[in-house]
N, C-alpha and C. Protein backbone atom coordinates (compact mmCIF):
# COMPACT_ATOMS: atom_id res chain seq x y z
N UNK A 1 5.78 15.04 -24.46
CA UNK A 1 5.38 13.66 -24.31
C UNK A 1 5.36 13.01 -25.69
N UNK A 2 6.02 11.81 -25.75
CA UNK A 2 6.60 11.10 -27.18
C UNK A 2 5.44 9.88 -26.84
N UNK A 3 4.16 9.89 -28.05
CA UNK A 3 2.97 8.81 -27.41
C UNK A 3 3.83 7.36 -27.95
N UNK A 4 4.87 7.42 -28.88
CA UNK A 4 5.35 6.39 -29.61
C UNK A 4 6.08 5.88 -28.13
N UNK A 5 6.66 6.48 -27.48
CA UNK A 5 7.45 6.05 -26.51
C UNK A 5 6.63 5.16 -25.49
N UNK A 6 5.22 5.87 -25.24
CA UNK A 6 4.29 5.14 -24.58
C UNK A 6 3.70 4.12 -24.98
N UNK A 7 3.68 3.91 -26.40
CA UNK A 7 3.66 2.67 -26.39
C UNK A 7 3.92 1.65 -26.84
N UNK A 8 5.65 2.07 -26.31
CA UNK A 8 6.91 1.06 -26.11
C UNK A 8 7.01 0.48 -24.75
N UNK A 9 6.28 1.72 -24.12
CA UNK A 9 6.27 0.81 -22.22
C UNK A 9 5.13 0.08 -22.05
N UNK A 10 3.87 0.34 -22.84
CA UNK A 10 2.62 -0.77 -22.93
C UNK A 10 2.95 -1.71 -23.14
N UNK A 11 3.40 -1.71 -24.02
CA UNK A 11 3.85 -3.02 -24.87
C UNK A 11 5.03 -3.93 -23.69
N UNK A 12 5.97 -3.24 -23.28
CA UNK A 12 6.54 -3.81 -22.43
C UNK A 12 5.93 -4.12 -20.94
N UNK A 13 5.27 -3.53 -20.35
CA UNK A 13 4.69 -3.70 -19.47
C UNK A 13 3.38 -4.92 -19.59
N UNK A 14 2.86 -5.22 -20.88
CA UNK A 14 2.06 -5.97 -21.22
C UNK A 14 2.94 -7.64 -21.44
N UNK A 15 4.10 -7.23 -21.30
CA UNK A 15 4.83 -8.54 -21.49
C UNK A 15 5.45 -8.54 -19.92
N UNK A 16 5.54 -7.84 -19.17
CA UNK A 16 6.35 -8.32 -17.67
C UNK A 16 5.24 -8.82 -17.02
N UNK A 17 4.19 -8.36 -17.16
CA UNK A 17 2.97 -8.80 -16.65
C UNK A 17 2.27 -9.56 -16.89
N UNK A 18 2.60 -10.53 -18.31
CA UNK A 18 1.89 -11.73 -18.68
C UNK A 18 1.36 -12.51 -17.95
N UNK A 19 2.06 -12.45 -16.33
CA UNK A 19 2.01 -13.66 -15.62
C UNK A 19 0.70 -13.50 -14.75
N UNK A 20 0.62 -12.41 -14.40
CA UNK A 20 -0.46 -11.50 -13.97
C UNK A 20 -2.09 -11.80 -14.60
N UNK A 21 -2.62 -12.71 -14.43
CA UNK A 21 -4.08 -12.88 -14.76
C UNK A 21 -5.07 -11.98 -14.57
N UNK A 22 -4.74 -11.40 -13.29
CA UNK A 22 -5.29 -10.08 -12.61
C UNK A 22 -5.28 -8.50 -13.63
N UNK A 23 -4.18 -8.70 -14.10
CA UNK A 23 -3.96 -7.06 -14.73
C UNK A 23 -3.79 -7.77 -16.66
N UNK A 24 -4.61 -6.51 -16.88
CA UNK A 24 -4.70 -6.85 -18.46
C UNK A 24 -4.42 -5.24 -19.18
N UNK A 25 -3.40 -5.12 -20.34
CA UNK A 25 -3.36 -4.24 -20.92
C UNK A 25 -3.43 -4.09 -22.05
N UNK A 26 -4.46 -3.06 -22.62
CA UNK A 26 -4.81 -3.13 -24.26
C UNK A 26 -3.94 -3.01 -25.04
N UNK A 27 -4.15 -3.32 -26.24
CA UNK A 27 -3.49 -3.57 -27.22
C UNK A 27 -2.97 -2.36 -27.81
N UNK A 28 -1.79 -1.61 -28.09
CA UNK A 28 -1.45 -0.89 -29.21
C UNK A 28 -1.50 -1.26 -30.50
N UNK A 29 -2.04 -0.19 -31.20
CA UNK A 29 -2.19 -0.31 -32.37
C UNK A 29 -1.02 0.62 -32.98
N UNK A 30 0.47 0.14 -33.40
CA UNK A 30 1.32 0.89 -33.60
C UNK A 30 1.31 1.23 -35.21
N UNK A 31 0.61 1.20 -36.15
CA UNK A 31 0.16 1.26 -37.52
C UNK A 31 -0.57 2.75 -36.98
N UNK A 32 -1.63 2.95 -35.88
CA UNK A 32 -2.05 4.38 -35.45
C UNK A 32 -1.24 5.37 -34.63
N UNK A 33 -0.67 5.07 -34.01
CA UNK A 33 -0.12 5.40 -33.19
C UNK A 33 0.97 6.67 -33.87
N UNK A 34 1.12 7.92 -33.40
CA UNK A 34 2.74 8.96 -33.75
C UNK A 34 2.92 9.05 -32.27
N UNK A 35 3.80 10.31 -32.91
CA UNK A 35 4.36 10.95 -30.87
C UNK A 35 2.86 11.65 -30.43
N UNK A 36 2.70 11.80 -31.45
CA UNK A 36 1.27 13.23 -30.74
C UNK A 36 -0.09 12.46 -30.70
N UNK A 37 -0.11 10.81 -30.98
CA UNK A 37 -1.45 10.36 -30.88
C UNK A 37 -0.98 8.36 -30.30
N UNK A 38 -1.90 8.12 -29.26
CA UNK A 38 -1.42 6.67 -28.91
C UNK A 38 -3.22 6.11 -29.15
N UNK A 39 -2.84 5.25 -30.00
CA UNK A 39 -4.01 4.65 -30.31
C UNK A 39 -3.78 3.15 -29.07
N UNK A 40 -5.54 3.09 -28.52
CA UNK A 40 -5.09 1.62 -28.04
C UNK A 40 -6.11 0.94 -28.37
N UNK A 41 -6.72 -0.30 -27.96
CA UNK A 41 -8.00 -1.13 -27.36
C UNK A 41 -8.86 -0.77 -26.81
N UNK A 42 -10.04 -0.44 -27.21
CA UNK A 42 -10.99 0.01 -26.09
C UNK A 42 -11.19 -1.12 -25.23
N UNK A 43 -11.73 -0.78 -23.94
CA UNK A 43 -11.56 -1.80 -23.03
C UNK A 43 -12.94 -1.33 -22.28
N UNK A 44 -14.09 -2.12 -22.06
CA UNK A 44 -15.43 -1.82 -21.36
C UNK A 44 -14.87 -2.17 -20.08
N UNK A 45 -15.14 -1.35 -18.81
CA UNK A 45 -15.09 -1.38 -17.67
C UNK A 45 -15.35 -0.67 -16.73
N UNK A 46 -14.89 -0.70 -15.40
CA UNK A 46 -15.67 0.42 -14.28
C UNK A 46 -14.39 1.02 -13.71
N UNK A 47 -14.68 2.12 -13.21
CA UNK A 47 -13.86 3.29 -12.82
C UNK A 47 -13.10 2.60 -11.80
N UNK A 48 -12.52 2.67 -11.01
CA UNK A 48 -11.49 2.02 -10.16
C UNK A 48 -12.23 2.33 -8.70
N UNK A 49 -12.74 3.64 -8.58
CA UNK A 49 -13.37 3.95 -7.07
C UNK A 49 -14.82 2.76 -7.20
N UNK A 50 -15.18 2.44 -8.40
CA UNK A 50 -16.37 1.68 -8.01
C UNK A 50 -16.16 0.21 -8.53
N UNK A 51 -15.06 -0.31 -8.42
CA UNK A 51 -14.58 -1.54 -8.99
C UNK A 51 -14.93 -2.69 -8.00
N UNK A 52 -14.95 -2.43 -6.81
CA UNK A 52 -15.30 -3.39 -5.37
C UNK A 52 -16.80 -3.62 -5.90
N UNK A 53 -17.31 -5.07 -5.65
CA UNK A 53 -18.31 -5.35 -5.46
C UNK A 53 -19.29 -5.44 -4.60
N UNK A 54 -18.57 -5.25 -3.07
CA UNK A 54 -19.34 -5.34 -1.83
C UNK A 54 -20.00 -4.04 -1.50
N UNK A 55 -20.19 -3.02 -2.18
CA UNK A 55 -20.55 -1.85 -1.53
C UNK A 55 -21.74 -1.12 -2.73
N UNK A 56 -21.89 -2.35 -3.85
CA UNK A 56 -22.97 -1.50 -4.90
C UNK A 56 -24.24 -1.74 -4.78
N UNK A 57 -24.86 -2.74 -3.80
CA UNK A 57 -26.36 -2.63 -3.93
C UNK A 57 -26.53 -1.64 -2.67
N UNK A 58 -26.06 -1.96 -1.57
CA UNK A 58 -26.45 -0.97 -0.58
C UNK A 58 -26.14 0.10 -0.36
N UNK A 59 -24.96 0.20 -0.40
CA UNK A 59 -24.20 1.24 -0.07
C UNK A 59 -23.30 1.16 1.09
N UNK A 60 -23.53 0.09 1.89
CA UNK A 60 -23.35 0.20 3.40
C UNK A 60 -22.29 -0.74 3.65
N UNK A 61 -21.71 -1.15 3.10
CA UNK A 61 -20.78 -2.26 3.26
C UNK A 61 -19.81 -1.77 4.06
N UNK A 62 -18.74 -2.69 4.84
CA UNK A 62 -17.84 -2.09 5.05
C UNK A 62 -16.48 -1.59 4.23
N UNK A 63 -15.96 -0.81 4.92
CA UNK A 63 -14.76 -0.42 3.58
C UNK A 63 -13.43 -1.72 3.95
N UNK A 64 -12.57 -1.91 3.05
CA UNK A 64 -11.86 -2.54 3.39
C UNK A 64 -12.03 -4.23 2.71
N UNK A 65 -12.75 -4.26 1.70
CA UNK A 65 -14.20 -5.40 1.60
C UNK A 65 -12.91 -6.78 1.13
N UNK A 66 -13.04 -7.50 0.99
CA UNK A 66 -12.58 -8.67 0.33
C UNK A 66 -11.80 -7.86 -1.19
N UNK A 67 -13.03 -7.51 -2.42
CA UNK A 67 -12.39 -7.09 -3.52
C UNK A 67 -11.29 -5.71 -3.50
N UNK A 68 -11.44 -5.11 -2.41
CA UNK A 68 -10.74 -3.64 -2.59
C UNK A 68 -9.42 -3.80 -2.34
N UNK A 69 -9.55 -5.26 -1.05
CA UNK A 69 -7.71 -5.55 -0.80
C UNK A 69 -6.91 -6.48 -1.79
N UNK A 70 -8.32 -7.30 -2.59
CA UNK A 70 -7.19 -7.82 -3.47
C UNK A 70 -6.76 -7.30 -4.94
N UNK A 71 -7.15 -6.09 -5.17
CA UNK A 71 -7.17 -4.88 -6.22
C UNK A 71 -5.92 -3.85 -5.61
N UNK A 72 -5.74 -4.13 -4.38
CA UNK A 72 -4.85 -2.91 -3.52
C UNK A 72 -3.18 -4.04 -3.68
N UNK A 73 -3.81 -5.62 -3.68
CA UNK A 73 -2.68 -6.52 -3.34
C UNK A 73 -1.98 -6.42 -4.94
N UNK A 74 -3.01 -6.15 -5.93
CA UNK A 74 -2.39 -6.36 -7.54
C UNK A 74 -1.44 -5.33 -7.11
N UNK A 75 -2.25 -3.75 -7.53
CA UNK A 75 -1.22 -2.75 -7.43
C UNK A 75 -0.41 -2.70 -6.63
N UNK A 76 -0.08 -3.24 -5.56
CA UNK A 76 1.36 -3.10 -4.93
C UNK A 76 2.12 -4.89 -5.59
N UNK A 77 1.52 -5.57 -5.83
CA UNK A 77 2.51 -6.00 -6.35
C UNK A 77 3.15 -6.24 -7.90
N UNK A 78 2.41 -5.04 -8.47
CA UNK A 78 3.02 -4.46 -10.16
C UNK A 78 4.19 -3.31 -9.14
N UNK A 79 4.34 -2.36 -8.53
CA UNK A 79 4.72 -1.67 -8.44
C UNK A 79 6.02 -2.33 -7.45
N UNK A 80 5.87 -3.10 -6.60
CA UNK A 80 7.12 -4.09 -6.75
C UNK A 80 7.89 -4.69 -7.44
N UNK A 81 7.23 -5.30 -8.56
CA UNK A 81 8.20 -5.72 -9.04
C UNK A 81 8.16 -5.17 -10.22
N UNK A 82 7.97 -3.89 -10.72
CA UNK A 82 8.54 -2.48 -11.20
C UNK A 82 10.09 -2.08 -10.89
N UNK A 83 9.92 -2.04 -9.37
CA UNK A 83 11.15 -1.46 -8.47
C UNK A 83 12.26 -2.39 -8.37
N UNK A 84 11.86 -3.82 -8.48
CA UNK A 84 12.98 -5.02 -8.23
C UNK A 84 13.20 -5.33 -9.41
């Protein structure tokens, strides 16, 4: 694994996705960065299984909530238009 290579696709992927308000990707720091180390942005946030908002005070929500489908609608549509 070449980390320099990785982040040549950050970097590119951070530009196909500009348009994308929804998805944000940290910054490379290519001054740190070799093959054997990818420096990025730290980024404060929550794990992806607990990213929905409807299900953290109770527990009981239903699944399927408002936030989970439009987090499910980003990722399928990065990975579309990946493929196209």
């Amino acid at each position: 694994l070449d980390y320099t290579r990785e982040a040549a696709n950050a970097t590119r992927f951070k530009t196909l996705f500009a348009h994308m308000s929804e998805v944000y990707v940290p910054r490379v720091y290519d001054d740190y960065t070799s093959t054997k180390v990818l420096t990025m942005e730290w980024v404060d946030g929550e794990r992806l299984r607990t990213a929905s908002k409807s299900d953290r005070i109770s527990g009981t929500g239903p699944r399927g909530s408002p936030d989970d489908l439009a987090l499910v609608e980003v990722g399928v549509r990065c990975s579309l238009e990946q493929m196209l």
